[in-house]
N, C-alpha and C. Protein backbone atom coordinates (compact mmCIF):
# COMPACT_ATOMS: atom_id res chain seq x y z
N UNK A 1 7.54 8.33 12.51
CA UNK A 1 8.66 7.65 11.87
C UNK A 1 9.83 7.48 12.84
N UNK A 2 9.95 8.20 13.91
CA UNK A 2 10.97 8.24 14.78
C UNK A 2 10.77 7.37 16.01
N UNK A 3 9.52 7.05 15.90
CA UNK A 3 9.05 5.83 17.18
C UNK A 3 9.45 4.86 16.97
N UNK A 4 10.29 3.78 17.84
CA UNK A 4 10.74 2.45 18.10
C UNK A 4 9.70 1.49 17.80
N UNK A 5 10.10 0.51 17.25
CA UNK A 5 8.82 -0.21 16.50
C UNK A 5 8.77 -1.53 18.10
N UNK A 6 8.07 -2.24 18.01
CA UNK A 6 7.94 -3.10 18.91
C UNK A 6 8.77 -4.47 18.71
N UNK A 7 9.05 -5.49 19.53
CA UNK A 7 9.61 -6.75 18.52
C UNK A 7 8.64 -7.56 17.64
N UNK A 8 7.33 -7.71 18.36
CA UNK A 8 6.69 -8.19 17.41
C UNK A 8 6.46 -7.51 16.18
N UNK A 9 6.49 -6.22 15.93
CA UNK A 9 6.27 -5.34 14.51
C UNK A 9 7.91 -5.65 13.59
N UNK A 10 8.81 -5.67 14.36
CA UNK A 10 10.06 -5.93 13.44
C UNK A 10 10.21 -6.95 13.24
N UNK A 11 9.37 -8.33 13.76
CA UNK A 11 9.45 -9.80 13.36
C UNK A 11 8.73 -10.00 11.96
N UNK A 12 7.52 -8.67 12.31
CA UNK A 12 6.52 -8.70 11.27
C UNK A 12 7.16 -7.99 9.58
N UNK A 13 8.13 -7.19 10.07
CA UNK A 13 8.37 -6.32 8.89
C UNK A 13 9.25 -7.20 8.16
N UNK A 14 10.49 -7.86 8.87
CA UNK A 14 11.43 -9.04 8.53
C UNK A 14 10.60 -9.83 8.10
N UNK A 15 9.32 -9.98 8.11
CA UNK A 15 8.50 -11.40 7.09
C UNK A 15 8.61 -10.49 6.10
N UNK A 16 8.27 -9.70 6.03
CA UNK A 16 7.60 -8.70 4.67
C UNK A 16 8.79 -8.96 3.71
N UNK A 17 10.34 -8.52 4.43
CA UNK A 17 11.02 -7.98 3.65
C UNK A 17 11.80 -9.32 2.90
N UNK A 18 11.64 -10.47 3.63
CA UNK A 18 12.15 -11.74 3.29
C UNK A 18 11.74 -12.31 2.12
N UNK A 19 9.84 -11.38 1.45
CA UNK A 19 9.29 -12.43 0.61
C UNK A 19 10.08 -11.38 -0.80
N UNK A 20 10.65 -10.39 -0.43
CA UNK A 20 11.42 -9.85 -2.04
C UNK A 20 12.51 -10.12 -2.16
N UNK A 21 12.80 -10.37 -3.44
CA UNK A 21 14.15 -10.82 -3.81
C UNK A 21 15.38 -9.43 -4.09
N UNK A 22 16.27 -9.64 -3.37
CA UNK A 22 17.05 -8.10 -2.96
C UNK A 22 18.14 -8.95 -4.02
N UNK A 23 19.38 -7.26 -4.11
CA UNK A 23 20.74 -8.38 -5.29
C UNK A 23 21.99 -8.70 -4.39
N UNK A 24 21.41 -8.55 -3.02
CA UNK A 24 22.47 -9.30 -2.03
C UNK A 24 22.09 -9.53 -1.01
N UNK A 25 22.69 -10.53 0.05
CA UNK A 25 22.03 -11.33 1.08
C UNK A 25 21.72 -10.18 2.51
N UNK A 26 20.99 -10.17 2.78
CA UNK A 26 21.22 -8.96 4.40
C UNK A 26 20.92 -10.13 5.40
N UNK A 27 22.18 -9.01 6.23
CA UNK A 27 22.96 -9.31 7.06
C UNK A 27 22.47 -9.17 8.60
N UNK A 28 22.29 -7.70 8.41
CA UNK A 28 22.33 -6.80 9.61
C UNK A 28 21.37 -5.51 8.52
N UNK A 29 19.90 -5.35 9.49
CA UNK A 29 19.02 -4.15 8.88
C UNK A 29 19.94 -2.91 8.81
N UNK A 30 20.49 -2.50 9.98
CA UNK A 30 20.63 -0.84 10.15
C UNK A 30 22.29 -0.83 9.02
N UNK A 31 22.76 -1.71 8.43
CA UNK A 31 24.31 -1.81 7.90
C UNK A 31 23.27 -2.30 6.21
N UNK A 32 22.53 -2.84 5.95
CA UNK A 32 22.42 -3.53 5.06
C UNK A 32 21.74 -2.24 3.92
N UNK A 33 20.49 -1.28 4.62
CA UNK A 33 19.46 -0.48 4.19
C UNK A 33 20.32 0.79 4.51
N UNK A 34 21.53 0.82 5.02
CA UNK A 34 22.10 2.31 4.57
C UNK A 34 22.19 3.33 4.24
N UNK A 35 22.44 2.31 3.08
CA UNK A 35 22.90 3.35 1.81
C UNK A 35 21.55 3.63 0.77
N UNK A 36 20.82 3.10 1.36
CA UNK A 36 19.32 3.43 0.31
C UNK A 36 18.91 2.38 -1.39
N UNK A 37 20.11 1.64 -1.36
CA UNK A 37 19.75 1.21 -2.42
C UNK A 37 18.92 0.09 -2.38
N UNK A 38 18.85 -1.17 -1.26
CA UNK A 38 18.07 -1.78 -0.79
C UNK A 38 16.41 -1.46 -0.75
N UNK A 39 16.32 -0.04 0.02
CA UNK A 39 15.35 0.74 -0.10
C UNK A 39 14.75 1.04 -1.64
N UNK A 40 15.55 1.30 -2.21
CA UNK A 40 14.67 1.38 -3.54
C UNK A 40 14.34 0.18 -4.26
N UNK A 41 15.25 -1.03 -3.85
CA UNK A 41 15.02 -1.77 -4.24
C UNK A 41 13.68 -2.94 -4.09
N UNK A 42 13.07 -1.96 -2.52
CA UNK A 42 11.77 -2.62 -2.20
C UNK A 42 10.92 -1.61 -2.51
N UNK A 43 10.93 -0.83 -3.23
CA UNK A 43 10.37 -0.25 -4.50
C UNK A 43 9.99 -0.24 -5.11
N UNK A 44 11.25 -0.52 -5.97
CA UNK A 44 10.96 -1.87 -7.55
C UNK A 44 10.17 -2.52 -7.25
N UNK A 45 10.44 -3.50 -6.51
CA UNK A 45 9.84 -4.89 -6.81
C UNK A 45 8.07 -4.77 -6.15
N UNK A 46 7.72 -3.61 -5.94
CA UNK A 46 5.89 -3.39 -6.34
C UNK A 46 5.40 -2.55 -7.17
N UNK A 47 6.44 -1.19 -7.46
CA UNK A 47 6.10 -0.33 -8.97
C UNK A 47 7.67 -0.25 -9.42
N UNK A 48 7.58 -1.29 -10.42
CA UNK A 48 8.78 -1.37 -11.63
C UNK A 48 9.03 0.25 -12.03
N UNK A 49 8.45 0.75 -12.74
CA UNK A 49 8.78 2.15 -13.38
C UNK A 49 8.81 3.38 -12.59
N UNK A 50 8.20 2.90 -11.00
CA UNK A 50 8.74 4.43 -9.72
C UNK A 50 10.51 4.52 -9.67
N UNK A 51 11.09 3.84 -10.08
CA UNK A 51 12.60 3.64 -9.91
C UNK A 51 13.73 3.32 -10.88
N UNK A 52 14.74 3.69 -10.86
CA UNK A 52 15.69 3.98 -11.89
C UNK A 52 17.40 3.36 -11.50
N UNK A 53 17.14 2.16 -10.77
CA UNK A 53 18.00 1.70 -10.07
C UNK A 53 19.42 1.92 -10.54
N UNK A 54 19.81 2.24 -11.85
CA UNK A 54 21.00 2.93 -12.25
C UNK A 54 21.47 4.08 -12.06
N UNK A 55 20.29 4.91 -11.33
CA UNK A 55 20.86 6.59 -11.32
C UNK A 55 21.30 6.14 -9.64
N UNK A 56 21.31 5.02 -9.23
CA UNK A 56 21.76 4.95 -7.29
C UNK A 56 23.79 4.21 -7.46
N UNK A 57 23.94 4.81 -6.83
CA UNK A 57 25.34 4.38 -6.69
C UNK A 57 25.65 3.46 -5.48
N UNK A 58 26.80 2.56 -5.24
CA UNK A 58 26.37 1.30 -4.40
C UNK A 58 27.85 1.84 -4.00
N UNK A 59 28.01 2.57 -3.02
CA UNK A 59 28.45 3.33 -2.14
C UNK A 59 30.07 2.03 -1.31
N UNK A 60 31.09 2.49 -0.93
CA UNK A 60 31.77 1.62 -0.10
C UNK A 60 32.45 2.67 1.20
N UNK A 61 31.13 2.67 2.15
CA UNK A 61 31.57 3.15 3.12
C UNK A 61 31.12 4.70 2.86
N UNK A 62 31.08 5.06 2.16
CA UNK A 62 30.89 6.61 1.89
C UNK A 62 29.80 7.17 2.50
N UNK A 63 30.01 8.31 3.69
CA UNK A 63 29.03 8.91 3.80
C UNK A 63 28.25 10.08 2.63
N UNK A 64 29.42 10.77 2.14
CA UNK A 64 28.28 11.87 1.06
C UNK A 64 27.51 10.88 -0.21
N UNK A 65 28.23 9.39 -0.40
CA UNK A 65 27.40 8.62 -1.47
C UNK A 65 26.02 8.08 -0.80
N UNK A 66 25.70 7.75 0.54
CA UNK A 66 24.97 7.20 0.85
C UNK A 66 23.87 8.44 1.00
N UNK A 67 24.18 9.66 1.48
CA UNK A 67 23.54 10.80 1.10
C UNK A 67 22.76 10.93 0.26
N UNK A 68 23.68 11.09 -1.01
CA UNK A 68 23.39 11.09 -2.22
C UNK A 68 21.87 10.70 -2.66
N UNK A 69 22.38 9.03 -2.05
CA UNK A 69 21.42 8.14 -2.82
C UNK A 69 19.74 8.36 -1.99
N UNK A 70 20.31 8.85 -0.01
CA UNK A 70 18.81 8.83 0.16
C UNK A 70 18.00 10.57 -0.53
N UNK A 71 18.94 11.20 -0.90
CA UNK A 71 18.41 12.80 -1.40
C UNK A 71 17.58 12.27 -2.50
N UNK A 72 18.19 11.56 -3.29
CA UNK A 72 18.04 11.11 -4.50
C UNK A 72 16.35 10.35 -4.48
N UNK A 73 16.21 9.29 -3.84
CA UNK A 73 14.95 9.08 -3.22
C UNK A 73 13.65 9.91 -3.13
N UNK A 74 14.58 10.94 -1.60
CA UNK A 74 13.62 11.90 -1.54
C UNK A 74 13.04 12.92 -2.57
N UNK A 75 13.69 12.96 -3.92
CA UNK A 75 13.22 13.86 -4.51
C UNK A 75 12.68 13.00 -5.84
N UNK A 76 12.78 12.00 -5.99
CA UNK A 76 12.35 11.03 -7.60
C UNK A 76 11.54 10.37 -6.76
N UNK A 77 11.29 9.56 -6.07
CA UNK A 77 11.00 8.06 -5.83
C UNK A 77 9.70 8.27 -4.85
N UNK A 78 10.17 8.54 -3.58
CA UNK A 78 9.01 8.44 -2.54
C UNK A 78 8.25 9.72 -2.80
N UNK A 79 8.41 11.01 -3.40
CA UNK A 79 7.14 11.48 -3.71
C UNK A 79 5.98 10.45 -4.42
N UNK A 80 6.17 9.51 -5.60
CA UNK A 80 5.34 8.93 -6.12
C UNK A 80 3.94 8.16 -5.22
N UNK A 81 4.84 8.11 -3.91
CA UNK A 81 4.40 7.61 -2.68
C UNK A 81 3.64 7.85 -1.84
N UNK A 82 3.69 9.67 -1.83
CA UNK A 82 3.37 10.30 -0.84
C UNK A 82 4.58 10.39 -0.06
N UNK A 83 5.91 10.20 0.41
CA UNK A 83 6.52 9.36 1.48
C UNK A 83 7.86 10.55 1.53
N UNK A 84 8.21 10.43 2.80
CA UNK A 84 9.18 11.71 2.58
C UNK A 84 10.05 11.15 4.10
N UNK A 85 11.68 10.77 3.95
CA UNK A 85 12.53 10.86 5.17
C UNK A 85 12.93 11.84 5.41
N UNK A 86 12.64 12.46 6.43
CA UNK A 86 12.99 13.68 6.73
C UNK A 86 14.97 13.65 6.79
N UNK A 87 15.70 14.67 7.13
CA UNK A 87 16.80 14.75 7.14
C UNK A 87 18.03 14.22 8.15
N UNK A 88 17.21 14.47 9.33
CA UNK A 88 17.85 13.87 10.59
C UNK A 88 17.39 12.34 10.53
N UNK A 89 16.82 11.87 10.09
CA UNK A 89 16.80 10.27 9.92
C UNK A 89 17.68 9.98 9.35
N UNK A 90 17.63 10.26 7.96
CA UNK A 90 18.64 9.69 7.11
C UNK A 90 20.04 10.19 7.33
N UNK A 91 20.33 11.24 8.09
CA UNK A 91 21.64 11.28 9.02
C UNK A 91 22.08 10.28 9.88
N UNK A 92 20.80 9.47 10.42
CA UNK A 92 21.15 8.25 11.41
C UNK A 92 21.21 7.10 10.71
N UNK A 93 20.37 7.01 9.83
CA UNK A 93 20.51 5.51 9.07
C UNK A 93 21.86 5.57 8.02
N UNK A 94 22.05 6.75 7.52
CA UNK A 94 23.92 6.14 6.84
C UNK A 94 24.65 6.20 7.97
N UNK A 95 24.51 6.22 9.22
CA UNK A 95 25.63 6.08 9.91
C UNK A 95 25.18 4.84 10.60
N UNK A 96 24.14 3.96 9.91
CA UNK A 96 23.78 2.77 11.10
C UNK A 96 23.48 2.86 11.82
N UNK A 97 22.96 3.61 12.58
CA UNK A 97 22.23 4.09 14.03
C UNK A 97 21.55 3.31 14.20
N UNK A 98 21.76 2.44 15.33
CA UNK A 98 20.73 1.20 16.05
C UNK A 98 19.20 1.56 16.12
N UNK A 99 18.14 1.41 15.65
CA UNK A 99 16.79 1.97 15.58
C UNK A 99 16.20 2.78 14.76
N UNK A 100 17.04 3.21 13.76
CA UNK A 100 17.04 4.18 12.43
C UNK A 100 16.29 3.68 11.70
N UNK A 101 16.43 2.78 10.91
CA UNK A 101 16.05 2.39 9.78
C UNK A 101 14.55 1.89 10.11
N UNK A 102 14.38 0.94 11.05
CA UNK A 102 13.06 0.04 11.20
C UNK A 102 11.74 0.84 11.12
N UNK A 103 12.17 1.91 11.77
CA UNK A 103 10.59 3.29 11.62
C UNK A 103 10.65 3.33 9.74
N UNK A 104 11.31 3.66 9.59
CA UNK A 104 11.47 4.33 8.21
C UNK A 104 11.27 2.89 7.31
N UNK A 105 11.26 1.89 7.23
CA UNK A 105 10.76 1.32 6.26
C UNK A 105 9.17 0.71 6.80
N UNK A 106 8.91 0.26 7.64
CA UNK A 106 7.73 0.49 8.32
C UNK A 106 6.48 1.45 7.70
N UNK A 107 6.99 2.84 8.32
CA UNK A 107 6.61 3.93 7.35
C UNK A 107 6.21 3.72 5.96
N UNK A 108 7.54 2.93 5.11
CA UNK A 108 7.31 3.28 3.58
C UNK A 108 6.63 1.78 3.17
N UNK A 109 6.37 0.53 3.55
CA UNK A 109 5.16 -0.31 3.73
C UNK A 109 3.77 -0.06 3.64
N UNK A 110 3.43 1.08 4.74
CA UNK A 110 2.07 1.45 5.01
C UNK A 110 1.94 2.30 3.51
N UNK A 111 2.73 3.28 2.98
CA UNK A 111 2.79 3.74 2.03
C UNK A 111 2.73 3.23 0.25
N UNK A 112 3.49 1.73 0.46
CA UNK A 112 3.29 1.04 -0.41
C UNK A 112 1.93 0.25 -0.38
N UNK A 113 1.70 -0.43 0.76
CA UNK A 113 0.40 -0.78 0.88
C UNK A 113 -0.98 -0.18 0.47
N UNK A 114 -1.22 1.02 0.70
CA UNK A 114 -1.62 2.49 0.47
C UNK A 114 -2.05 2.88 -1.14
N UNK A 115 -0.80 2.66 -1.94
CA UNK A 115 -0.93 2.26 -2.96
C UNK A 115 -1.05 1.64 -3.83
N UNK A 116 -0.96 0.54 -3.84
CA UNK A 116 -1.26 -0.74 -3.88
C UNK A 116 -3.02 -1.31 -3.71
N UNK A 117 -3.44 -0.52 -2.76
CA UNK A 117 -4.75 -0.54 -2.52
C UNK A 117 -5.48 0.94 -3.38
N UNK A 118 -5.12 1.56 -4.07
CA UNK A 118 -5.64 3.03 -4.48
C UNK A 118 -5.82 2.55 -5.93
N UNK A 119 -4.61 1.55 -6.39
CA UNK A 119 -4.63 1.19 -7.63
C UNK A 119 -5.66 0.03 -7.93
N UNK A 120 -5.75 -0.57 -6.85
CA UNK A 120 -6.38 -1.65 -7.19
C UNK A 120 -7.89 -1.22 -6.78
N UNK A 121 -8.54 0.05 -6.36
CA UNK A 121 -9.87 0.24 -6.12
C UNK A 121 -9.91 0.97 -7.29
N UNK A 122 -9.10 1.76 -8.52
CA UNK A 122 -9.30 2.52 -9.29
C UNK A 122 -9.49 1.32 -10.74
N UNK A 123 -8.52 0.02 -10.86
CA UNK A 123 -8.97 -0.68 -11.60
C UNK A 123 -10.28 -1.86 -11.48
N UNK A 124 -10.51 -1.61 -10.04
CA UNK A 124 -12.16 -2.09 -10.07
C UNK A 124 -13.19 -1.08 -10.61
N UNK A 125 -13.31 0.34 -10.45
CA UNK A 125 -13.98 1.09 -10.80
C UNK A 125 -14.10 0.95 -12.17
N UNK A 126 -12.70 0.86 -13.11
CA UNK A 126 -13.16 1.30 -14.18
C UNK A 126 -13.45 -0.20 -15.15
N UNK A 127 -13.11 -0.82 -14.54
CA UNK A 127 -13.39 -2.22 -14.93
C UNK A 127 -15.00 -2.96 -14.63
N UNK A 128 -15.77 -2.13 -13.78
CA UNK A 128 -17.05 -2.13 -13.67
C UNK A 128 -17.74 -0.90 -14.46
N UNK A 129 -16.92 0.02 -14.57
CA UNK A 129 -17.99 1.13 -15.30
C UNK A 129 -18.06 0.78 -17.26
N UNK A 130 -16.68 0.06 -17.23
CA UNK A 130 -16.84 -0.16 -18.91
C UNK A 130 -18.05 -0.96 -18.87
N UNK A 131 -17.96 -2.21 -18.01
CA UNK A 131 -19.14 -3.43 -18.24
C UNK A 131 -20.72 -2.68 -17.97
N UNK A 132 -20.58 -1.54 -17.14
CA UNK A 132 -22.21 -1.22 -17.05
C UNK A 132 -22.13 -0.64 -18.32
N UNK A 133 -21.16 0.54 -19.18
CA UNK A 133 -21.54 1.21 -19.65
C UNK A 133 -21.88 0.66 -21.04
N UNK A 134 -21.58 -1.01 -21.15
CA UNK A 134 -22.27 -2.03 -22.71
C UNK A 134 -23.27 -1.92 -22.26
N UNK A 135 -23.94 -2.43 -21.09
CA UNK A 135 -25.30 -2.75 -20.82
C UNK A 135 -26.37 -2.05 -20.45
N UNK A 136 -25.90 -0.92 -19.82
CA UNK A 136 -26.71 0.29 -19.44
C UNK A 136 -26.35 1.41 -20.23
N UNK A 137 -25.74 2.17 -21.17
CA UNK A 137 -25.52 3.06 -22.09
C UNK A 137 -24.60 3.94 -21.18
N UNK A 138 -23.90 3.80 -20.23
CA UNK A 138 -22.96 4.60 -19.45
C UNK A 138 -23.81 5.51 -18.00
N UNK A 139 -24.99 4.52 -17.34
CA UNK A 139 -25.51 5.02 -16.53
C UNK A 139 -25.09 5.68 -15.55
N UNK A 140 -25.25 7.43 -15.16
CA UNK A 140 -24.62 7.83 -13.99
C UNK A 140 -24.64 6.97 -12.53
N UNK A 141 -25.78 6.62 -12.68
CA UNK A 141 -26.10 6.43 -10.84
C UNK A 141 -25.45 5.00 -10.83
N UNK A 142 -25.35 4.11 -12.00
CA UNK A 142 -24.84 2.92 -11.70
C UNK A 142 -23.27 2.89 -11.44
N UNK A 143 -22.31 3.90 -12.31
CA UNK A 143 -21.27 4.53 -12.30
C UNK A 143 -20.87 4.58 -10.52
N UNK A 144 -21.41 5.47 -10.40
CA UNK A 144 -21.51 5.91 -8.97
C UNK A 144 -21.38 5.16 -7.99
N UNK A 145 -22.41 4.04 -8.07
CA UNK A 145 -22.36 3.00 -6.95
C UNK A 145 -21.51 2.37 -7.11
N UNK A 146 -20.82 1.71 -8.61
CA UNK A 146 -19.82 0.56 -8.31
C UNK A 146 -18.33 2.17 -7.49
N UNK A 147 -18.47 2.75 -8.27
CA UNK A 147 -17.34 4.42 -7.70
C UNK A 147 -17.15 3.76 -6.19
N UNK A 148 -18.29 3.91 -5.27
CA UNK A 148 -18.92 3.69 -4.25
C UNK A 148 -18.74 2.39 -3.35
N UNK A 149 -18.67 1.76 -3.78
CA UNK A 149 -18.43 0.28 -3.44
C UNK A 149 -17.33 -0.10 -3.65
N UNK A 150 -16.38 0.50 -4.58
CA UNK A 150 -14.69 0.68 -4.21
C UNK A 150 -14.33 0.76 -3.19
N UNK A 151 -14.84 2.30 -3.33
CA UNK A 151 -14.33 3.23 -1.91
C UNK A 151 -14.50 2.70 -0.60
N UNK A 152 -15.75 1.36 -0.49
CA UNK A 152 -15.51 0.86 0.98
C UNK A 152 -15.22 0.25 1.23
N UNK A 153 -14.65 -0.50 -0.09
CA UNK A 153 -13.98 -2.19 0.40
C UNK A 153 -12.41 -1.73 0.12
N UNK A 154 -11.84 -0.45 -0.69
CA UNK A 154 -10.44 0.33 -0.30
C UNK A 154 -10.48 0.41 1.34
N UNK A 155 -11.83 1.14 1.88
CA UNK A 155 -11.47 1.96 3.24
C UNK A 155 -11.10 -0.15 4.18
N UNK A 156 -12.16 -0.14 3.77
CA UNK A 156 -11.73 -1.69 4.81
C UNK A 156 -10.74 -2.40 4.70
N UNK A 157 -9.83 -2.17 3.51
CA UNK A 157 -8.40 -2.81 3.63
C UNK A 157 -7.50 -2.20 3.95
N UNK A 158 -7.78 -0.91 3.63
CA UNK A 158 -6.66 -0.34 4.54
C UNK A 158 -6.65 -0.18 6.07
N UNK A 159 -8.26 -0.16 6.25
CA UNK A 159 -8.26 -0.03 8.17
C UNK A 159 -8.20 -1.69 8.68
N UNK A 160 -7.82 -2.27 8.46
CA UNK A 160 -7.24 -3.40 8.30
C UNK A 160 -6.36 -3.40 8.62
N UNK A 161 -5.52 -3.14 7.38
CA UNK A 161 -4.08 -2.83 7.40
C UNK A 161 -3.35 -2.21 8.81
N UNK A 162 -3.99 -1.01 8.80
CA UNK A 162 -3.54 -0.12 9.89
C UNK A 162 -3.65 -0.41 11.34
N UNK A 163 -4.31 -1.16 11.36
CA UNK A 163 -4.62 -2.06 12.95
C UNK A 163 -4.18 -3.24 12.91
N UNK A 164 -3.40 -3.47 12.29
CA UNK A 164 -3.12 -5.24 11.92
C UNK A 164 -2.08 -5.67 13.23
N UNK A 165 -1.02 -4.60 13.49
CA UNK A 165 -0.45 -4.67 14.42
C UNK A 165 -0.82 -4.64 15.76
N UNK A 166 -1.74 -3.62 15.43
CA UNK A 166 -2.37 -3.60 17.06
C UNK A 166 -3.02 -4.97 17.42
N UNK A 167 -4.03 -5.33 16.49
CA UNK A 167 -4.29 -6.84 16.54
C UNK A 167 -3.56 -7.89 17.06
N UNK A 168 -2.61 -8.01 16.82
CA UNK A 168 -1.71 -9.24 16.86
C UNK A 168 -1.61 -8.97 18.66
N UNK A 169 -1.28 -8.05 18.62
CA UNK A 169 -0.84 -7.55 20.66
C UNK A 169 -2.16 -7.85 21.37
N UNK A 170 -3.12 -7.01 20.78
CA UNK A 170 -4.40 -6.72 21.85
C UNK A 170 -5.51 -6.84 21.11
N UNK A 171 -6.44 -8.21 20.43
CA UNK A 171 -7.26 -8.24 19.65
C UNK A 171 -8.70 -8.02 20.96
N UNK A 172 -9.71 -7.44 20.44
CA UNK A 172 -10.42 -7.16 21.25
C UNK A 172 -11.86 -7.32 20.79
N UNK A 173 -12.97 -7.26 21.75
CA UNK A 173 -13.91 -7.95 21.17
C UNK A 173 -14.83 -6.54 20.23
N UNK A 174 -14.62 -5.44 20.53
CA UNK A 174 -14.89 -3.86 20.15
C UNK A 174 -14.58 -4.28 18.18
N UNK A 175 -12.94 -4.76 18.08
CA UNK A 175 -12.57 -4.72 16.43
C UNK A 175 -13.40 -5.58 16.21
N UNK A 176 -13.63 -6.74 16.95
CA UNK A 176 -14.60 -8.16 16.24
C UNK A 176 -15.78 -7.28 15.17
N UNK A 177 -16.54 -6.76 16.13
CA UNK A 177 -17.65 -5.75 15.92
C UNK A 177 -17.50 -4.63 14.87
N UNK A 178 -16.14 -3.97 14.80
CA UNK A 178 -16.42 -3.18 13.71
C UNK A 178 -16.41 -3.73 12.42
N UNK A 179 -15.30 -5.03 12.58
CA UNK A 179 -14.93 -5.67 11.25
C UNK A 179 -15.91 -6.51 10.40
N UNK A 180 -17.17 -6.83 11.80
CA UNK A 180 -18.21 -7.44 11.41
C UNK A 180 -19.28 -6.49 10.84
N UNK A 181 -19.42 -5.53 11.12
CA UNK A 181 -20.52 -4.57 10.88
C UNK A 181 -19.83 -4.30 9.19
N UNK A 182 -18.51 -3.79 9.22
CA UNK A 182 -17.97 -3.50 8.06
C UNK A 182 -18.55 -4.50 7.03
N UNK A 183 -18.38 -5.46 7.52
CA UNK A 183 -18.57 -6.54 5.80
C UNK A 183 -20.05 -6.66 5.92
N UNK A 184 -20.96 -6.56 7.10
CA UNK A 184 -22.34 -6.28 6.54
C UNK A 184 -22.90 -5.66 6.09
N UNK A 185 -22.44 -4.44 6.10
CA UNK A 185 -22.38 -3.08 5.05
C UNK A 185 -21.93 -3.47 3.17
N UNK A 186 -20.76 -3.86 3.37
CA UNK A 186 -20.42 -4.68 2.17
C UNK A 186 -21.44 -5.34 1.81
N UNK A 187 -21.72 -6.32 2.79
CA UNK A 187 -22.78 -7.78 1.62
C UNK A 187 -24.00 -6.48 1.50
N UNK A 188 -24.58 -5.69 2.32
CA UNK A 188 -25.38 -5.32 2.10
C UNK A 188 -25.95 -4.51 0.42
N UNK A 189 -24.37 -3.90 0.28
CA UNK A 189 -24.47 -3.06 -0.56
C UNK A 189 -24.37 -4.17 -1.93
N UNK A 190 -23.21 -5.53 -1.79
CA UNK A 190 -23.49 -6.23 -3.02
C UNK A 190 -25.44 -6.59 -3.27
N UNK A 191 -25.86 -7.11 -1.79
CA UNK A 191 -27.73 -7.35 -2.23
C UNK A 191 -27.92 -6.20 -3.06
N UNK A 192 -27.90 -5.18 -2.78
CA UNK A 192 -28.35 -4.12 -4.04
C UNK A 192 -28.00 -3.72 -5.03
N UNK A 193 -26.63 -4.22 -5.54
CA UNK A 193 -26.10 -4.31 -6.79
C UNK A 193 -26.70 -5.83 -7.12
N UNK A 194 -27.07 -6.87 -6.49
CA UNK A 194 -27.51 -8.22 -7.31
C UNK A 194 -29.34 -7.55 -7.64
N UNK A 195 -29.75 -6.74 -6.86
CA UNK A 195 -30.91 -6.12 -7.30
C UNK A 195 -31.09 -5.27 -8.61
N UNK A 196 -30.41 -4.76 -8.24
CA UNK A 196 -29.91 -3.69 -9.32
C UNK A 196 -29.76 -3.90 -11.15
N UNK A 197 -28.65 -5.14 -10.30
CA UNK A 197 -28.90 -6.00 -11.79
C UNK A 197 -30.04 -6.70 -12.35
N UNK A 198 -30.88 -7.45 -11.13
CA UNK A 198 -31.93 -8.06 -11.50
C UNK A 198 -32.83 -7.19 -12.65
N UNK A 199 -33.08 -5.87 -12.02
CA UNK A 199 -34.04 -4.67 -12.50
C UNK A 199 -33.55 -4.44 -14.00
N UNK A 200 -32.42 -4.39 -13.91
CA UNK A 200 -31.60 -3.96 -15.32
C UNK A 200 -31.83 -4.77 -16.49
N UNK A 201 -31.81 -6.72 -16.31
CA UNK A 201 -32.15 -7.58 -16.84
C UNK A 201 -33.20 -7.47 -17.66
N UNK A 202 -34.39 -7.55 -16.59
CA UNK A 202 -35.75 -7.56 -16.74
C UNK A 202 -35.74 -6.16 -17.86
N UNK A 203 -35.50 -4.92 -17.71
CA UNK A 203 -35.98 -4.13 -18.80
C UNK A 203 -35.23 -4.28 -19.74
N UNK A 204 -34.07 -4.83 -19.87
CA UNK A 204 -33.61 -4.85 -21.20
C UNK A 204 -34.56 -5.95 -21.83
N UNK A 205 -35.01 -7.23 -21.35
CA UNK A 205 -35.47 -8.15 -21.95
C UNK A 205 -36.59 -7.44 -22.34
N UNK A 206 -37.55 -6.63 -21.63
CA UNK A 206 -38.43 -6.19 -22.03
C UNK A 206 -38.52 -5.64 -23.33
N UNK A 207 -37.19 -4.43 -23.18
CA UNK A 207 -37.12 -3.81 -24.37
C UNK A 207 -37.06 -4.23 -25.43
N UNK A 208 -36.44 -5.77 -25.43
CA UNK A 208 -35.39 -6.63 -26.57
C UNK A 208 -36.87 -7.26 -27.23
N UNK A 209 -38.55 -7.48 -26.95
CA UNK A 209 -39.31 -8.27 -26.86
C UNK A 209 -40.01 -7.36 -28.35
């Protein structure tokens, strides 16, 4: 969190932060994200109910308010996250410290991203286990595999994710290869869920005869 981000990664994060709608214009990152309320405010706008934007106070100049608000954070908000600013950061970012802030929301991106992807492999799971469990009576092993087939198309978006930067600098012909092997693993595993189903078909019709 304390590492200097690159320019291309802060060109990249300034896209990110441009596509949410904040309740005032920024200016300047290390003057604008301060006081923390900004920060929660890119929060909100991917889990509505992690945040309580009335318990944050909108600070004028105040160092113990801007405090306040990142303590306040650290103990409601970015646990939900996993996500934690340590103390000497947020000592530098209410005082604007040139390079403060950009680690630290960076940081809480990968974190939102993170989740964002946990939620969305947990409502594929269970959104495939209701549909097997009309058609197959709540089969374990079928359970399992779609479980299964979450879990690798989660792992591939997030290792994605996590190299995305490196990508952009130094794409290489090594990632070509993993990213390719990755989704042949994928199609592989859908051929055996379109099998799977085939098999499933056939005995119900049987049964139904």
């Amino acid at each position: 969190m304390d590492q200097k981000l690159q320019d291309y990664e802060i060109e990249n994060l300034l896209s990110w932060l441009d596509k949410i709608p904040f309740s005032r214009p920024k200016r300047k990152l290390r003057r604008d994200f301060s006081d923390g309320v900004l920060v929660a405010e890119v929060v909100k706008h991917f889990f509505p109910k992690f945040v309580d934007l009335s318990s944050l106070t909108v600070p004028f100049n105040s160092r113990e308010e801007k405090l306040r608000n990142w303590n306040l954070l650290n103990r409601k908000v970015f646990p939900k996250l996993d996500f934690y600013v340590p103390e000497e950061a947020i000592s530098r970012i209410v005082l604007s410290s040139p390079g403060a802030i950009e680690p630290v929301l960076s940081a809480l991106r990968e974190k939102i991203d993170k989740k964002l992807a946990d939620i969305a492999s947990k409502k594929l799971v269970l959104k495939h286990n209701k549909s097997w469990e009309m058609l197959n009576g709540g089969s374990a092993d079928i359970n399992f595999f779609f479980f299964y087939l979450a879990l690798v198309f989660c792992h591939i978006c997030m290792k994605e994710r996590k190299n995305r930067m490196t990508h952009v600098a130094n794409f290489s012909f090594y990632h070509t290869n993993f990213y390719r092997e990755k989704m042949e693993k994928l199609e592989h595993l859908l051929q055996l869920k379109d099998i799977r189903i085939a098999e499933l078909t056939k005995t119900n019709a049987y049964l139904c005869v």
